[in-house]
C-alpha atoms as a PDB file:
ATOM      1  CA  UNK A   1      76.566 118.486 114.859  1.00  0.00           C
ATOM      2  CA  UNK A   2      79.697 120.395 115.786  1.00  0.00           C
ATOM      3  CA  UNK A   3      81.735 117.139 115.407  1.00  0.00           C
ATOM      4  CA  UNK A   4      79.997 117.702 111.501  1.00  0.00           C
ATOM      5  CA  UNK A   5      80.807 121.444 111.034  1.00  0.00           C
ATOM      6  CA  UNK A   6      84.323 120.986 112.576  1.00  0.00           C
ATOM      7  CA  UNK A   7      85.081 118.168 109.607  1.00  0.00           C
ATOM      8  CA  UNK A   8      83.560 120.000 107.238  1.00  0.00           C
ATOM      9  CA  UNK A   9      85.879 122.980 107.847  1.00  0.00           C
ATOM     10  CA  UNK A  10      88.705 120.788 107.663  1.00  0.00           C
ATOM     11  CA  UNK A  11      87.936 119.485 104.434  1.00  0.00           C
ATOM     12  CA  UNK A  12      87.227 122.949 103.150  1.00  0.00           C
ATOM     13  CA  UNK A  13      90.010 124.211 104.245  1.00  0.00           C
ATOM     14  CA  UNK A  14      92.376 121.370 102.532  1.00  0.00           C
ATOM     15  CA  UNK A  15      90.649 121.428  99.211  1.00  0.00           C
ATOM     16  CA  UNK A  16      91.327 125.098  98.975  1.00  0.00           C
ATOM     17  CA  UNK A  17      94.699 124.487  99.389  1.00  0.00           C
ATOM     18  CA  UNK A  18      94.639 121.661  96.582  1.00  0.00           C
ATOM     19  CA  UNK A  19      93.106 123.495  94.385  1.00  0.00           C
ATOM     20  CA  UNK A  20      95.114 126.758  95.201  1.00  0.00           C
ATOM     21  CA  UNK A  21      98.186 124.110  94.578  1.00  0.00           C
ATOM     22  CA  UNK A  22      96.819 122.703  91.758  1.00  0.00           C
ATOM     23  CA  UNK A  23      96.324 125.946  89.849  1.00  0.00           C
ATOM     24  CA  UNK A  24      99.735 127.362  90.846  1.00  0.00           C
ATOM     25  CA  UNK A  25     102.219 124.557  90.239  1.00  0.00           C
ATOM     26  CA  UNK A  26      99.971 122.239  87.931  1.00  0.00           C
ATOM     27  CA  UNK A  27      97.741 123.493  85.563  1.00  0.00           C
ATOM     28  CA  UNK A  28      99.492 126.334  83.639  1.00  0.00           C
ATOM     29  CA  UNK A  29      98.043 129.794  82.455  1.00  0.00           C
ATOM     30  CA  UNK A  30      95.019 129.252  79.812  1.00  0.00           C
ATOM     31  CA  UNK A  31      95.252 130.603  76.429  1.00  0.00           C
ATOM     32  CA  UNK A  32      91.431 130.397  75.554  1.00  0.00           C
ATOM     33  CA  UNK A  33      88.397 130.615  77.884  1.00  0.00           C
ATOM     34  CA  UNK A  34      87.583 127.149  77.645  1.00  0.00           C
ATOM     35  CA  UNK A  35      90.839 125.698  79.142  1.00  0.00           C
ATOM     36  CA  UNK A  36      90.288 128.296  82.045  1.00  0.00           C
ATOM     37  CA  UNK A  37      86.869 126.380  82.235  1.00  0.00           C
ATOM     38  CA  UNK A  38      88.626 123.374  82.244  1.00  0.00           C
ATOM     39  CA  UNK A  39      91.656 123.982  84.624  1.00  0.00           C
ATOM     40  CA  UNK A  40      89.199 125.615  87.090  1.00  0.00           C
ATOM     41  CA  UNK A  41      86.657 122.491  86.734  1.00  0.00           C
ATOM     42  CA  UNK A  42      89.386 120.263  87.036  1.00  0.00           C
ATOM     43  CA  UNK A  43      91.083 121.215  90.027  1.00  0.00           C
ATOM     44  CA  UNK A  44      87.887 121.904  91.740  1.00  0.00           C
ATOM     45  CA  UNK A  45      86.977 118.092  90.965  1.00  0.00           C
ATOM     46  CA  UNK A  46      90.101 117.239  92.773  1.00  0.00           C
ATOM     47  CA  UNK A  47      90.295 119.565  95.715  1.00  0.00           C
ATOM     48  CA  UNK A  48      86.435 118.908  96.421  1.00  0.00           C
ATOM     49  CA  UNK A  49      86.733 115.192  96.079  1.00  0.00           C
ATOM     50  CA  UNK A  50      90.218 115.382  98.021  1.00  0.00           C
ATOM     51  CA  UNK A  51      88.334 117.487 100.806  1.00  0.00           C
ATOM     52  CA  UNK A  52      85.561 115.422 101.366  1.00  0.00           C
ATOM     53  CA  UNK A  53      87.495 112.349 101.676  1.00  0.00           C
ATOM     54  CA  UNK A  54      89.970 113.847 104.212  1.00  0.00           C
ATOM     55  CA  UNK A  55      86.865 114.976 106.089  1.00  0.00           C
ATOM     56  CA  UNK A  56      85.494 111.588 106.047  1.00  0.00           C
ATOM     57  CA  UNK A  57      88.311 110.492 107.408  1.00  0.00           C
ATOM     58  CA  UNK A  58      88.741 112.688 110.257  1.00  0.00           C
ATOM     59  CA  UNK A  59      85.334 111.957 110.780  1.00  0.00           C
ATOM     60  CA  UNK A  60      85.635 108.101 110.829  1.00  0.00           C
ATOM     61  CA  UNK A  61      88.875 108.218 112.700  1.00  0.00           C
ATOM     62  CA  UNK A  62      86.740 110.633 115.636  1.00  0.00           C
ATOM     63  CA  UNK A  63      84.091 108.214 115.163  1.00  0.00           C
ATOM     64  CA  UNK A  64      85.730 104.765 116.421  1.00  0.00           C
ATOM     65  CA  UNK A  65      87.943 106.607 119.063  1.00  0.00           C
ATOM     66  CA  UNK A  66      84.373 107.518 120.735  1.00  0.00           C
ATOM     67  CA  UNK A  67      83.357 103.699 120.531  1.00  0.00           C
ATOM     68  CA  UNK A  68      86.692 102.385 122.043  1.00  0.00           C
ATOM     69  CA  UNK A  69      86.278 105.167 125.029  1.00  0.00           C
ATOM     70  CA  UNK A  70      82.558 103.752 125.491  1.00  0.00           C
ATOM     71  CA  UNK A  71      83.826  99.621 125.207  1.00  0.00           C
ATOM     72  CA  UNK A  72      86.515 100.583 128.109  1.00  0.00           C
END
């Protein structure tokens, strides 16, 4: 469970900083409420997606180092 929570941190923590990126470098000031709605939905997509993958991962990559250590 920690193993879960310390991923999951990870991943938050780099799909804030895509989507902070995103937002600041990318996706340029909106004109109308709807692209706001847009930009926002957008790079929340991405960071979210992006986060969860890096978690998994970290995750997998924790995952088979504990099976090699129990196979030796």
């Amino acid at each position: 469970m920690k193993e879960a929570v310390k991923t999951s941190l990870l991943g938050g923590i780099m799909g804030f900083l895509i989507s902070f990126l995103l937002n600041w470098l990318l996706i340029p000031m909106p004109e109308t409420i709807l692209a706001n709605g847009l930009g926002n939905g957008l790079s929340g997509l991405i960071s979210g997606f992006m986060g969860g993958f890096i978690g998994l991962l970290v995750y997998l990559k924790k995952s088979s180092g504990k099976k090699n250590e129990r196979a030796n």
